[in-house]
Protein backbone atom coordinates (compact mmCIF):
# COMPACT_ATOMS: atom_id res chain seq x y z
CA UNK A 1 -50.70 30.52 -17.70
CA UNK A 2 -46.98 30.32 -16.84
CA UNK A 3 -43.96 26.96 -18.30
CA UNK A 4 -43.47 26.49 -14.60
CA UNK A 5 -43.68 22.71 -13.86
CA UNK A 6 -45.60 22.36 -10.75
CA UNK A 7 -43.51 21.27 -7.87
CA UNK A 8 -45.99 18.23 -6.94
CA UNK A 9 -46.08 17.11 -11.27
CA UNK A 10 -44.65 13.59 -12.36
CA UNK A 11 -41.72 15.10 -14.08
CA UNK A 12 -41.02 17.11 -11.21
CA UNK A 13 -40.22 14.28 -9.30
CA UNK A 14 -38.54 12.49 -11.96
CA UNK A 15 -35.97 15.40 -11.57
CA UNK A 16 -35.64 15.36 -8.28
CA UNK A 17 -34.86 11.65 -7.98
CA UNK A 18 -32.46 12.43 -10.96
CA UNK A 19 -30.38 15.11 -8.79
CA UNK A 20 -30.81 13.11 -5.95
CA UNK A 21 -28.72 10.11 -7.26
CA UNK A 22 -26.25 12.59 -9.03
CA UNK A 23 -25.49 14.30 -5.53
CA UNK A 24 -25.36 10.76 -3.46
CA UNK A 25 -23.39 9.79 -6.24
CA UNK A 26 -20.95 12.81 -5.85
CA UNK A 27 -21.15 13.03 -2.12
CA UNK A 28 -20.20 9.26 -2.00
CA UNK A 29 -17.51 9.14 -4.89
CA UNK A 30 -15.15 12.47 -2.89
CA UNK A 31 -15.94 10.42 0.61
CA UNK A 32 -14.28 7.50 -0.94
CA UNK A 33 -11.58 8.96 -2.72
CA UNK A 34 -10.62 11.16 0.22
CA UNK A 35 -10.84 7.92 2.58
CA UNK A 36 -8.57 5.73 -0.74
CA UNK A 37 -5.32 8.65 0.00
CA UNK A 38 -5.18 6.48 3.80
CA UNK A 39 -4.09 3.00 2.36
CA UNK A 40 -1.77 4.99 -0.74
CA UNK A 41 -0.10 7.02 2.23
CA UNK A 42 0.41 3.75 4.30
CA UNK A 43 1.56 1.69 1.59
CA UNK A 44 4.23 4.38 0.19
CA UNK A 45 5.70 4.50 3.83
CA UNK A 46 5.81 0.81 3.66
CA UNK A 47 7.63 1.13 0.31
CA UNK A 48 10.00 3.43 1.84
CA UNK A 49 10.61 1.90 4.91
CA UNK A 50 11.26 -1.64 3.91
CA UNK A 51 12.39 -0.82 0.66
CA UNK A 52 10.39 -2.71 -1.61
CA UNK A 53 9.14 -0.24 -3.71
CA UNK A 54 12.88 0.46 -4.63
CA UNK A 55 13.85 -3.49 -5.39
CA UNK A 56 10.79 -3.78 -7.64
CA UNK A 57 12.70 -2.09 -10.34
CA UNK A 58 13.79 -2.29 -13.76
CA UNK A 59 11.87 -5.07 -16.10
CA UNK A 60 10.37 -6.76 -12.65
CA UNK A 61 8.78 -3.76 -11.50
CA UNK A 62 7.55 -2.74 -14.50
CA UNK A 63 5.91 -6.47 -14.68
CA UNK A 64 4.67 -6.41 -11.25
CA UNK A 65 3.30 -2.51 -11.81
CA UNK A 66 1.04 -3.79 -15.01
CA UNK A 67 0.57 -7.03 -13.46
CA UNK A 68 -1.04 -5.97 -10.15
CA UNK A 69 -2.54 -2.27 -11.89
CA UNK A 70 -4.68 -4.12 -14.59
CA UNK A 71 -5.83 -6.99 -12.00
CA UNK A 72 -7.32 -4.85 -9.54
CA UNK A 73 -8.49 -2.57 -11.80
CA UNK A 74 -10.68 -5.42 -13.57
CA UNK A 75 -11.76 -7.30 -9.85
CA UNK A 76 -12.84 -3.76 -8.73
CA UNK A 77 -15.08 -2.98 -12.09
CA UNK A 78 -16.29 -6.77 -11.33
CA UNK A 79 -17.49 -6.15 -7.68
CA UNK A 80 -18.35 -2.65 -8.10
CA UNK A 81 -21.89 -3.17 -6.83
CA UNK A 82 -20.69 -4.79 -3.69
CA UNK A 83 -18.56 -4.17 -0.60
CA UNK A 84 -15.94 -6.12 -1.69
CA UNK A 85 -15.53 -3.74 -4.53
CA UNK A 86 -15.10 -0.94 -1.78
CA UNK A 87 -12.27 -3.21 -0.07
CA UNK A 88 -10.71 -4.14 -3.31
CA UNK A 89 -10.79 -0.51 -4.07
CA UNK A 90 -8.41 0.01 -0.67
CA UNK A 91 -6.25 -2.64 -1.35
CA UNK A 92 -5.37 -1.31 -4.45
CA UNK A 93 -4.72 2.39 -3.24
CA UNK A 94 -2.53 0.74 -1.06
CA UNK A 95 -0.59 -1.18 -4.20
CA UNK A 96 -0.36 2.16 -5.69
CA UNK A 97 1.16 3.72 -2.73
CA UNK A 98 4.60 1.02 -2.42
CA UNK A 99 5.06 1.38 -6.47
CA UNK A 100 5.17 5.46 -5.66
CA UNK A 101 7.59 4.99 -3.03
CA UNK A 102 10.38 4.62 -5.59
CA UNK A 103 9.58 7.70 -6.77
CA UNK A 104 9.13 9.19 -3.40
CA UNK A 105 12.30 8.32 -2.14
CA UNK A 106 14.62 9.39 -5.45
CA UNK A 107 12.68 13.06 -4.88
CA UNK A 108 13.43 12.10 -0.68
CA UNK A 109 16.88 12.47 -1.65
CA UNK A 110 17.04 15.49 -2.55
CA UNK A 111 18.02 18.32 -0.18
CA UNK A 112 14.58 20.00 -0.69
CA UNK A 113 12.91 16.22 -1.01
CA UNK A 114 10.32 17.13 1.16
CA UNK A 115 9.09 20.07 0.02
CA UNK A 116 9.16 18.96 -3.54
CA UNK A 117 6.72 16.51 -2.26
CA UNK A 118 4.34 18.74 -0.78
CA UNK A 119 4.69 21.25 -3.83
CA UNK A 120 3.44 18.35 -6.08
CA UNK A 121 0.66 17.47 -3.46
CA UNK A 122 -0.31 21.26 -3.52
CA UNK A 123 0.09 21.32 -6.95
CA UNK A 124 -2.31 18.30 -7.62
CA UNK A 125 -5.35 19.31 -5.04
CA UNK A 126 -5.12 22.99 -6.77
CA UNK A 127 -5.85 21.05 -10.16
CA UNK A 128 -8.49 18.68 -8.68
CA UNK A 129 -10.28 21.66 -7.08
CA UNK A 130 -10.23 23.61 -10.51
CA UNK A 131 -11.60 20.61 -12.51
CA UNK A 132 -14.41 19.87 -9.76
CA UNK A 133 -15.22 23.67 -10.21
CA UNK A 134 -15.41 23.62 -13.95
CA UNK A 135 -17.29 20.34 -13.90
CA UNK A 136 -20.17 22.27 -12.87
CA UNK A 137 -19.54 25.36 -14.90
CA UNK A 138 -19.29 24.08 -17.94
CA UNK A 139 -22.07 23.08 -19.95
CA UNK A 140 -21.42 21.42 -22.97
CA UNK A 141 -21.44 17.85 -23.16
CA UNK A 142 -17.72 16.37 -22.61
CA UNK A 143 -19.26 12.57 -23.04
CA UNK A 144 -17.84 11.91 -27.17
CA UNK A 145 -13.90 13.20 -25.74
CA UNK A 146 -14.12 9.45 -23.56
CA UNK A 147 -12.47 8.37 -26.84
CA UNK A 148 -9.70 10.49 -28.01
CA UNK A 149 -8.64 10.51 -23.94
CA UNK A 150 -8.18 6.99 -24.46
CA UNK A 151 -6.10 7.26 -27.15
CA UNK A 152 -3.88 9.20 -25.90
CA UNK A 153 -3.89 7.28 -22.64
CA UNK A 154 -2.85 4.96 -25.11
CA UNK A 155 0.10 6.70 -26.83
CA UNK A 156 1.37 7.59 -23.77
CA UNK A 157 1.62 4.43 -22.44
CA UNK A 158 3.38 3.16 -25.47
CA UNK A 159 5.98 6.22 -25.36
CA UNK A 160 6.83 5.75 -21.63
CA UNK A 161 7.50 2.19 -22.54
CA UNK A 162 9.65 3.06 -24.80
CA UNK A 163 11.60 5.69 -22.41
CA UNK A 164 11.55 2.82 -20.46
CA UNK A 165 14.20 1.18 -22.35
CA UNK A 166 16.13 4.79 -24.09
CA UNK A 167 15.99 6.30 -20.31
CA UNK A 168 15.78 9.89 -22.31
CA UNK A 169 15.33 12.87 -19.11
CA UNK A 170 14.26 15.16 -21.77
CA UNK A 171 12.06 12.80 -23.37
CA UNK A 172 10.44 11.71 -19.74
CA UNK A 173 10.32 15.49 -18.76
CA UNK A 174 8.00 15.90 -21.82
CA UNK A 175 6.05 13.26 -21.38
CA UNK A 176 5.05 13.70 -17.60
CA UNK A 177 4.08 17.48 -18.87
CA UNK A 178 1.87 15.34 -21.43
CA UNK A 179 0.52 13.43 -19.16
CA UNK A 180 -0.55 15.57 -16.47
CA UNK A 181 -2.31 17.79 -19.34
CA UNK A 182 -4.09 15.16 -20.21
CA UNK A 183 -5.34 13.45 -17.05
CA UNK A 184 -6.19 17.00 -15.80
CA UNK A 185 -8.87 16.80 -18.78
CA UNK A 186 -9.61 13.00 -17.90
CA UNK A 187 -10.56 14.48 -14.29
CA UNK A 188 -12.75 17.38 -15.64
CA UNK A 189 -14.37 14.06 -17.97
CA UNK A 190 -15.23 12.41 -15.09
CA UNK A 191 -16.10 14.98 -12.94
CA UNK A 192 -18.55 16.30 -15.35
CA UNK A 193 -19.85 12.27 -16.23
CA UNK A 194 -21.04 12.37 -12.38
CA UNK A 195 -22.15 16.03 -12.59
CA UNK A 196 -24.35 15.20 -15.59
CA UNK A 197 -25.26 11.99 -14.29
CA UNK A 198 -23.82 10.01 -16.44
CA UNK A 199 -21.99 7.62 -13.77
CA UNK A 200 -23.95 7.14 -11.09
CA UNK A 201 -21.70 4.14 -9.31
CA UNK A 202 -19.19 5.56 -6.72
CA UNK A 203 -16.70 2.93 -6.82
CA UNK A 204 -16.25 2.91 -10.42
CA UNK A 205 -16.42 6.77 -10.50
CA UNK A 206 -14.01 7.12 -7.20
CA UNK A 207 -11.41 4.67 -9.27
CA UNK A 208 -11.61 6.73 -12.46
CA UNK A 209 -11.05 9.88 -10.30
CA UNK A 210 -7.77 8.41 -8.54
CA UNK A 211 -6.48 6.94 -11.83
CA UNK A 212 -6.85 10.45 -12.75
CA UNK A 213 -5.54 11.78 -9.41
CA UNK A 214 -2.49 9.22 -8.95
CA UNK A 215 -0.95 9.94 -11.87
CA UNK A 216 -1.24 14.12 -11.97
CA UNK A 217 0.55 13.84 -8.37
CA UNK A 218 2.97 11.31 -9.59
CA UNK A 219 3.88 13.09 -13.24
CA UNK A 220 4.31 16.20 -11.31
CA UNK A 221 6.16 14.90 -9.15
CA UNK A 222 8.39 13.64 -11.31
CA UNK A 223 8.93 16.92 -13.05
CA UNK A 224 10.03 18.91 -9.95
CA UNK A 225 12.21 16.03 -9.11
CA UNK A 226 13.83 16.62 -12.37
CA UNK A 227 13.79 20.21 -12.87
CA UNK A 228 13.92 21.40 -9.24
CA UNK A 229 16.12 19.04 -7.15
CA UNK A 230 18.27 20.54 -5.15
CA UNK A 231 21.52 18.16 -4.92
């Protein structure tokens, strides 16, 4: 007599439809997200190039940032069983990518602009491809941290608000290293949620990923702007 579960049983196949949807789910969520980085390229050169991102500063911008973030983020989660999620998913990306071009063209500046740039894009796949590797290491259950990440989501957003108005370097130094801690653990989360199968919609899984994404690239950017301009 042997515990094997016979390959043809009921829960067998329960199983296997179970890693089935976890793998489309996967397989479709990294498809997306690689396919979102299009629009956010095109729509930081169109930032740079026509200078938009850079006049959307100050109290406007920072209106326009929270305006347009939140909005899309609540139509996509609203057609995220539908196509038009998908497009509103682009669209966005593409939003994200003239608000970076501020950014992009302060670290542009610099003597060493460019390769600052690609550092922090190096810098920010060499995370991603850590987390996605531990996501499937690891096996304790990361599902009751959902709740502290959001809290500190939450402080952190109310601190860089307030750097908003001190303009502290130090104080924005040390909260981009903050923040890029903490969304590297916010990408293992939801890594291991579609791992485990515990998100099994791509769009909503490939927008939590790029939230995650967006802002590691952006933070770290950021620091080596800071730290390792050369001017």
């Amino acid at each position: 007599m042997t515990n094997r579960v016979d390959a043809h049983s009921p829960g067998s196949l329960d199983y296997g439809m179970v890693s089935a949807v976890r793998h489309r789910t996967l397989r479709n969520t990294y498809l997306l997200l690689a396919l979102s980085m299009i629009p956010t390229v095109l729509g930081a050169i169109v930032g740079l190039r026509t200078g938009l991102g850079a006049s959307l500063s100050g109290g406007l911008g920072l209106i326009v940032f929270l305006a347009g973030a939140f909005g899309f983020i609540y139509a996509i989660e609203k057609n995220k069983h539908s196509g038009a999620g998908v497009a509103l998913l682009l669209a966005f990306t593409f939003f994200m990518g003239v608000m970076l071009s501020r950014l992009l063209g302060w670290v542009l500046g610099y003597g060493n602009g460019a390769q600052l740039v690609m550092t922090a894009f190096a810098g920010t796949a060499g995370v991603f491809a850590t987390m996605a590797t531990l996501s499937t290491v690891i096996k304790r259950d990361l599902s009751g941290s959902g709740k502290w990440l959001f809290a500190g989501a939450l402080v952190l957003f109310v601190s860089f608000l307030l750097n908003f108005f001190f303009q502290s370097t130090a104080f924005a130094a040390a909260l981009s290293t903050a923040a890029i801690a903490l969304f590297s653990f916010w990408l293992l989360y939801d890594l291991k949620r579609i791992v485990d199968g515990g998100e099994t919609n791509y769009i909503s899984a490939t927008l939590s990923l790029y939230l995650s994404v967006f802002n590691i690239f952006q933070n770290l950017l950021a620091l080596l702007g800071i730290f390792g301009g050369d001017d």
